[in-house]
N, C-alpha and C. Protein backbone atom coordinates (compact mmCIF):
# COMPACT_ATOMS: atom_id res chain seq x y z
N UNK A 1 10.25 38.68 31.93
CA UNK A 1 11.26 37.79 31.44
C UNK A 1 12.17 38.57 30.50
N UNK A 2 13.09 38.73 30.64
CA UNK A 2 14.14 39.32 29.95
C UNK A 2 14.62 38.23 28.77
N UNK A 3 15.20 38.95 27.72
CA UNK A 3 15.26 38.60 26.41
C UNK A 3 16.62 37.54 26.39
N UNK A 4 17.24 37.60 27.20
CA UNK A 4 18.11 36.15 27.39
C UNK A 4 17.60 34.91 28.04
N UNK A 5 16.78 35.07 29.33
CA UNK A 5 16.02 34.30 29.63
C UNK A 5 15.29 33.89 28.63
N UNK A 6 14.26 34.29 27.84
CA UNK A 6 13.50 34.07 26.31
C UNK A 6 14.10 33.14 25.67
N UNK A 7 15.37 33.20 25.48
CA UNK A 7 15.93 32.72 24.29
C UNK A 7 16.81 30.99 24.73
N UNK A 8 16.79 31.39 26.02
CA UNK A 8 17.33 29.89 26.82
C UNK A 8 15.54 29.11 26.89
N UNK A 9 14.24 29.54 26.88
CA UNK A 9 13.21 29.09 27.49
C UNK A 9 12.14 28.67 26.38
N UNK A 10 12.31 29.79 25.11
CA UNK A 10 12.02 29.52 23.70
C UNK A 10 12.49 28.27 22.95
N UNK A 11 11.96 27.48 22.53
CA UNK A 11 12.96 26.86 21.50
C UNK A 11 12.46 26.12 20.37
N UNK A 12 11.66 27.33 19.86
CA UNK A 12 10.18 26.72 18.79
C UNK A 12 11.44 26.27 17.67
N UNK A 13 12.54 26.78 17.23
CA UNK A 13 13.07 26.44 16.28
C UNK A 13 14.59 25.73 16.27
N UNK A 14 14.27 24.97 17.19
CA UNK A 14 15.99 23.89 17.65
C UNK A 14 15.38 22.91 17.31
N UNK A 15 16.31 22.20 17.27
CA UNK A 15 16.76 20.67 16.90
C UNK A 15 17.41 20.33 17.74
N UNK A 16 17.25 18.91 18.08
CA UNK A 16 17.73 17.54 19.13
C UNK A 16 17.36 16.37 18.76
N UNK A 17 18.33 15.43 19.40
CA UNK A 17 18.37 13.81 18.85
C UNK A 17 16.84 13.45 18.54
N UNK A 18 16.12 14.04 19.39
CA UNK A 18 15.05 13.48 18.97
C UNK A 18 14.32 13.28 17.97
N UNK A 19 14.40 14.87 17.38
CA UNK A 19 13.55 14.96 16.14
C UNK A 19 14.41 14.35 14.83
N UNK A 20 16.14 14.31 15.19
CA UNK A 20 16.92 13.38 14.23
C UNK A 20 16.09 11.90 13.88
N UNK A 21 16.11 10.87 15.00
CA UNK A 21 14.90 10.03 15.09
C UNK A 21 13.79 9.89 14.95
N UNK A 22 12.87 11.34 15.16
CA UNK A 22 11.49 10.91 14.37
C UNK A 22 11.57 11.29 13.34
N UNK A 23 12.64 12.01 12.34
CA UNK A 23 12.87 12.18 11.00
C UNK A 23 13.34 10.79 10.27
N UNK A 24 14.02 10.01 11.15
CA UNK A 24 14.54 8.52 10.73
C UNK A 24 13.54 7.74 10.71
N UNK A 25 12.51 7.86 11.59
CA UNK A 25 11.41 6.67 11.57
C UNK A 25 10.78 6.92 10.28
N UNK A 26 10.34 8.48 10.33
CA UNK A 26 9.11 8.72 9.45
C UNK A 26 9.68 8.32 8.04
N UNK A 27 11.58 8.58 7.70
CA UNK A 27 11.56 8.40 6.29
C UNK A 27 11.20 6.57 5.96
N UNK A 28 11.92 5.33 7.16
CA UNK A 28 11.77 4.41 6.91
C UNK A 28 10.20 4.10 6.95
N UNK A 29 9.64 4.32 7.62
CA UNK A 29 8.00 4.19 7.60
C UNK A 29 7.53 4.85 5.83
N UNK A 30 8.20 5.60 5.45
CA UNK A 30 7.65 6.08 4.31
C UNK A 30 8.25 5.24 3.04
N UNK A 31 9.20 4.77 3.30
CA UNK A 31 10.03 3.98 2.38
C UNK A 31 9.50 2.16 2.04
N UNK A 32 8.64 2.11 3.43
CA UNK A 32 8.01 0.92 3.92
C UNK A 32 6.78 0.70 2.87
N UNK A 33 6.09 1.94 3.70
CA UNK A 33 4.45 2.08 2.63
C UNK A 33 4.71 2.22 1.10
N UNK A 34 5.48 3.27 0.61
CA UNK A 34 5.97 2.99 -0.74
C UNK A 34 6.42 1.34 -1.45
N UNK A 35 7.47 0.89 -0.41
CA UNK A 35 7.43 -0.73 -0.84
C UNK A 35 5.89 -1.54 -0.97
N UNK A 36 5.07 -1.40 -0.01
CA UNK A 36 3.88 -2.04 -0.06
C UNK A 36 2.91 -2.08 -0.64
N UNK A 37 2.81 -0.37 -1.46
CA UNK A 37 1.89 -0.01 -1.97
C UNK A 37 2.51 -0.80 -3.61
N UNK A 38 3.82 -0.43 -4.02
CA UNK A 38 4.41 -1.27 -5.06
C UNK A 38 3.75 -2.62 -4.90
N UNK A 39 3.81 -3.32 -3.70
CA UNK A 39 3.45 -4.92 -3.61
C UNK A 39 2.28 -4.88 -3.91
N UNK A 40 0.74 -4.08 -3.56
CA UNK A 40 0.01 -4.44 -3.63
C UNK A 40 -0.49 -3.96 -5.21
N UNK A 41 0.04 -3.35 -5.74
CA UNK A 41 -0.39 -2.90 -7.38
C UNK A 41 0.11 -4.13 -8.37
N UNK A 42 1.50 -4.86 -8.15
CA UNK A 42 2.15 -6.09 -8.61
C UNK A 42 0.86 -7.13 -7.93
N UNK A 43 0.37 -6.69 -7.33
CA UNK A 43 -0.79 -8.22 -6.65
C UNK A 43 -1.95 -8.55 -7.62
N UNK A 44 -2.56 -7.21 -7.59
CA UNK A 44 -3.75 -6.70 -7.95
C UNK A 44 -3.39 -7.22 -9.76
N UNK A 45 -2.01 -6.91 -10.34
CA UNK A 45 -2.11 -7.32 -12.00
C UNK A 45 -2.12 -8.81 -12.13
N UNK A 46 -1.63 -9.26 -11.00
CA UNK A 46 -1.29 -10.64 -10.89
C UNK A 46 -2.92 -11.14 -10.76
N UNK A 47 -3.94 -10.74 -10.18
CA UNK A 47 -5.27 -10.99 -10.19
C UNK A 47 -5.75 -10.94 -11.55
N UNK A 48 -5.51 -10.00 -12.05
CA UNK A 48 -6.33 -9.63 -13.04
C UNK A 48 -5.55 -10.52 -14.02
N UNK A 49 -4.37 -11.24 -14.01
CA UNK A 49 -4.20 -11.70 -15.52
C UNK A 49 -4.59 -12.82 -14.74
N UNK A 50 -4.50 -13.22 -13.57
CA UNK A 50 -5.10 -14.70 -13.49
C UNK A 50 -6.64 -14.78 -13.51
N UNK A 51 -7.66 -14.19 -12.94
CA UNK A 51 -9.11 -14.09 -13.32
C UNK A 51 -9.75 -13.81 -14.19
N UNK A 52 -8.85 -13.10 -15.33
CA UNK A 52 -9.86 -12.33 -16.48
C UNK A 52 -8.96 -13.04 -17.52
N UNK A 53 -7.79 -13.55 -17.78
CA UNK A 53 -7.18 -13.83 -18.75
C UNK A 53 -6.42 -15.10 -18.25
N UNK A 54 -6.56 -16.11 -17.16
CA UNK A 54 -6.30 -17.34 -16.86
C UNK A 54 -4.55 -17.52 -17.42
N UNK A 55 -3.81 -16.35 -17.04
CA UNK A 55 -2.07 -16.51 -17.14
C UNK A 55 -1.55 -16.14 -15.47
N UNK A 56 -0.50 -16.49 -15.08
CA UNK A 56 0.23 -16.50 -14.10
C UNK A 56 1.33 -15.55 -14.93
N UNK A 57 1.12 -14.31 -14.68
CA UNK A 57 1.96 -12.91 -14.94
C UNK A 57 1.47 -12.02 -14.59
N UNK A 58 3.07 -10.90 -14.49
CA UNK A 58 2.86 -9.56 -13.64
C UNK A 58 2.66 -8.39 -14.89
N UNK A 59 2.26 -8.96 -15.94
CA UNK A 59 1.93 -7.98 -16.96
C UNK A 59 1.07 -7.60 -16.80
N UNK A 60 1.29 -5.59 -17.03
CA UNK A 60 0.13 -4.77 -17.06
C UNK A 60 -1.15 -5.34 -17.77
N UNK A 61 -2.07 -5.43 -17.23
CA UNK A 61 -3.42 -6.03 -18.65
C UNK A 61 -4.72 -4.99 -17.90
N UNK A 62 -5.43 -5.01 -19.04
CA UNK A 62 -6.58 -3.89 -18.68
C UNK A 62 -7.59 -5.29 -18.37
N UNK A 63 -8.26 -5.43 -17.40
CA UNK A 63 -9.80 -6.17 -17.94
C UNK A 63 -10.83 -5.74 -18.79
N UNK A 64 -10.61 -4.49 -19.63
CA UNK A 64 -11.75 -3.98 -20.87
C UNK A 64 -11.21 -4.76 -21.93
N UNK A 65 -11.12 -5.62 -22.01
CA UNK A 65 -9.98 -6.42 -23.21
C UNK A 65 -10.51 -8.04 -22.94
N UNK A 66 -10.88 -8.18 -21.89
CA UNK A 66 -11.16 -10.04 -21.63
C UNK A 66 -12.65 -10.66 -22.51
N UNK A 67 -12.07 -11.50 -22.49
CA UNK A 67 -13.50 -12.46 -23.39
C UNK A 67 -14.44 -12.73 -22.32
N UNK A 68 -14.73 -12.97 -20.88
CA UNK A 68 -15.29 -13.53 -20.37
C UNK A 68 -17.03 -12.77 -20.40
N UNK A 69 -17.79 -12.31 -20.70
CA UNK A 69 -18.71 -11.86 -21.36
C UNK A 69 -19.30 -11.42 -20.04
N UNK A 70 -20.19 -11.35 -20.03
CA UNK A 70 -21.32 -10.92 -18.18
C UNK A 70 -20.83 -11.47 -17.27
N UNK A 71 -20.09 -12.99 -17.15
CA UNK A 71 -19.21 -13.60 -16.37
C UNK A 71 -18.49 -12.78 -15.54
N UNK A 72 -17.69 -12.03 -16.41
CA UNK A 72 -16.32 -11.51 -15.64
C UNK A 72 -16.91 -10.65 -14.60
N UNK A 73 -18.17 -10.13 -14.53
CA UNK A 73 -18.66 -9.74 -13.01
C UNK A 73 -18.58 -10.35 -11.68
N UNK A 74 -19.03 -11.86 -11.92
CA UNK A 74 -18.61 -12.74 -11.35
C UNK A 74 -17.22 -13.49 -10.83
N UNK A 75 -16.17 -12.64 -11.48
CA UNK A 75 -14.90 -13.04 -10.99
C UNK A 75 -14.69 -12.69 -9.76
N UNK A 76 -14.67 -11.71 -8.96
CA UNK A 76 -13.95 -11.17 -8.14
C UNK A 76 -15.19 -12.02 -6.73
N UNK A 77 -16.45 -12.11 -7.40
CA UNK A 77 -17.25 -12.67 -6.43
C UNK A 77 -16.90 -14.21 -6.21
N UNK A 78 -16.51 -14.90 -7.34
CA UNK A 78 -16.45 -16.24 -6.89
C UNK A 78 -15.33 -16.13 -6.10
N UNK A 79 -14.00 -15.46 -6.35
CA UNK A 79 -12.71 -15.80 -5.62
C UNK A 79 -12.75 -15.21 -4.29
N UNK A 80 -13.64 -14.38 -3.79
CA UNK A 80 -13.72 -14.24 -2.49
C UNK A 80 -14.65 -15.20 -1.80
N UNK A 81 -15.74 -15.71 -2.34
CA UNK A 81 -16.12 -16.58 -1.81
C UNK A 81 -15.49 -18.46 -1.56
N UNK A 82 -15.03 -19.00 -2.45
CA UNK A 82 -13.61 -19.50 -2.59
C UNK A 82 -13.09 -19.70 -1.69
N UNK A 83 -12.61 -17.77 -1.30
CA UNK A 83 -11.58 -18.18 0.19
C UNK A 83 -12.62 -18.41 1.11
N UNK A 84 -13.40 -17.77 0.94
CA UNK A 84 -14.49 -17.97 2.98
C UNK A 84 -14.80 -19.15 2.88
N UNK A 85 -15.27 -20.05 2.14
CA UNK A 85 -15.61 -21.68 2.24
C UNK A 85 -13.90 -22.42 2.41
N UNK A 86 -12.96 -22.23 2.43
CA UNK A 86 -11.46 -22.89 2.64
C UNK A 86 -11.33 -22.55 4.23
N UNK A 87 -11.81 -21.21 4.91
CA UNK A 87 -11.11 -20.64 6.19
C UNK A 87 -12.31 -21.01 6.76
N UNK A 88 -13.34 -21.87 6.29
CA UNK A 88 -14.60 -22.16 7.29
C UNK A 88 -14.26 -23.47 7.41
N UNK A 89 -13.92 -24.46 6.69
CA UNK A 89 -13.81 -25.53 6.88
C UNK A 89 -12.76 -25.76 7.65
């Protein structure tokens, strides 16, 4: 194979529409998970001030700070159980 042939048959380092598009998917796919992962950290505070400190807010709160004494072990167990007795009935 001669070195012009090579270079028409090579093409470890070109670009085409294609890879324009899977560069477009991957940034919106990445822009996606970043949104979601935001949603689910805003979820998770929203748990914790409603189970350990009984407020409806998106304020940062630690649960090493709650009054609920040996109880608060029991938070995360009652509210999952909660839901499975609502989606059984």
């Amino acid at each position: 194979m001669s070195r012009a042939e090579a270079s028409d048959t090579l093409r470890d380092y070109s670009a085409d529409n294609r890879m324009l598009l899977i560069s477009g998917l991957a940034a919106v796919l990445g822009g996606a998970g970043a949104v979601l992962a935001w949603t689910l950290l805003e979820l998770i505070r929203l748990a914790t001030n409603v189970f350990y400190y009984h407020r409806f807010s998106f304020v940062d709160a630690s649960p090493a700070f709650h009054t609920l004494g040996w109880k608060a072990a029991l938070a995360p167990v009652i509210w999952v159980g909660e839901g499975s007795r609502t989606r059984d009935a």
